[in-house]
C-alpha atoms as a PDB file:
ATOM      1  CA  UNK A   1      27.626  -3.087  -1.503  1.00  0.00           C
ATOM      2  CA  UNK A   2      27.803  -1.157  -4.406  1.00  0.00           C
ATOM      3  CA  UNK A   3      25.969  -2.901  -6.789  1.00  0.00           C
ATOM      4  CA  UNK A   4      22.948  -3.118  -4.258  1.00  0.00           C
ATOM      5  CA  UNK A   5      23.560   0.783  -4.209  1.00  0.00           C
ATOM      6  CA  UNK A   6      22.778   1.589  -7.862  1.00  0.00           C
ATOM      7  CA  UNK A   7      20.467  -1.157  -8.025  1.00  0.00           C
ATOM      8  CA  UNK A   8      18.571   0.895  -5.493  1.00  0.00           C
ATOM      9  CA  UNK A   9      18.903   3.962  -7.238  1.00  0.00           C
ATOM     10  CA  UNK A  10      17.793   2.260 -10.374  1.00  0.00           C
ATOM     11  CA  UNK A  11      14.530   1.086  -8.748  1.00  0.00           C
ATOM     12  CA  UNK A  12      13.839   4.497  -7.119  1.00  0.00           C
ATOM     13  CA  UNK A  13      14.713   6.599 -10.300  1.00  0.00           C
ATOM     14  CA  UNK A  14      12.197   4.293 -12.353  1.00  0.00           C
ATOM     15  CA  UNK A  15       9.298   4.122 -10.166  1.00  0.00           C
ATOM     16  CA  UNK A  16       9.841   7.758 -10.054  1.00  0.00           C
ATOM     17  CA  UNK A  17       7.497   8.828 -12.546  1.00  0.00           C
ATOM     18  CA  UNK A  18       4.770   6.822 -10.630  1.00  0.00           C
ATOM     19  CA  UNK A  19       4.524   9.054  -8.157  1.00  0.00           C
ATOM     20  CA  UNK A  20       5.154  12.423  -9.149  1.00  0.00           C
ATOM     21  CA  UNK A  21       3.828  14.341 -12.943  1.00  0.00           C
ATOM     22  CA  UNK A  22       7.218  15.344 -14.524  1.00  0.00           C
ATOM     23  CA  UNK A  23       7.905  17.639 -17.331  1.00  0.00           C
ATOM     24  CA  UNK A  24       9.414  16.880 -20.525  1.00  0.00           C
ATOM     25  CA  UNK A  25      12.728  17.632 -19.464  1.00  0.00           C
ATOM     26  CA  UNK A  26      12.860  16.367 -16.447  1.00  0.00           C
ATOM     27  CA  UNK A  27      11.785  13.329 -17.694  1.00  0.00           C
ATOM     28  CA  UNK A  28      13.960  13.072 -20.153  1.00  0.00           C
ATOM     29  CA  UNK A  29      17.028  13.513 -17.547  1.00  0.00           C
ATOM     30  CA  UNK A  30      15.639  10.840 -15.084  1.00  0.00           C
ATOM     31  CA  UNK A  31      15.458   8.044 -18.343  1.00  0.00           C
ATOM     32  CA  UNK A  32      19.172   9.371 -19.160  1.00  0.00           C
ATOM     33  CA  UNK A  33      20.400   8.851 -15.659  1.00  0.00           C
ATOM     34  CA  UNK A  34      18.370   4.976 -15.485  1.00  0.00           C
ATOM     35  CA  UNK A  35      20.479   3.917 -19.147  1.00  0.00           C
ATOM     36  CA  UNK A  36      23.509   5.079 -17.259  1.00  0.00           C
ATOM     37  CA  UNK A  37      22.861   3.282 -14.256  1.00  0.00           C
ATOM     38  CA  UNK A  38      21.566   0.304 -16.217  1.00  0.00           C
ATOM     39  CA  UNK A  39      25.137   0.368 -17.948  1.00  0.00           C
ATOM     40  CA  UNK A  40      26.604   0.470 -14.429  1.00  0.00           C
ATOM     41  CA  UNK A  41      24.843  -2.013 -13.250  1.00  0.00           C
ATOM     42  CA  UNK A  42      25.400  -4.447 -16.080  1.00  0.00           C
ATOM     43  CA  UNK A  43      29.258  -4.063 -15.670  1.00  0.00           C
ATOM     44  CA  UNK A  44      29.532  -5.222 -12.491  1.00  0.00           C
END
């Protein structure tokens, strides 16, 4: 249940940028968050 969880969130936080024009920062923030949850993701 988890797992499917952050996979989700994975998906969603990189298809992200598809849909909405993000600034520097913000995307900088969204591609720290998808590493983390990549790492996540890979552990379990």
């Amino acid at each position: 249940m988890v797992l499917r969880q952050l996979q989700g969130e994975l998906y969603n936080l990189e298809n992200q940028g598809l849909l909405f024009e993000e600034t520097k920062t913000e995307q900088k923030a969204r591609e720290k968050k998808v590493t983390k949850l990549n790492n996540e993701v890979s552990a379990q």
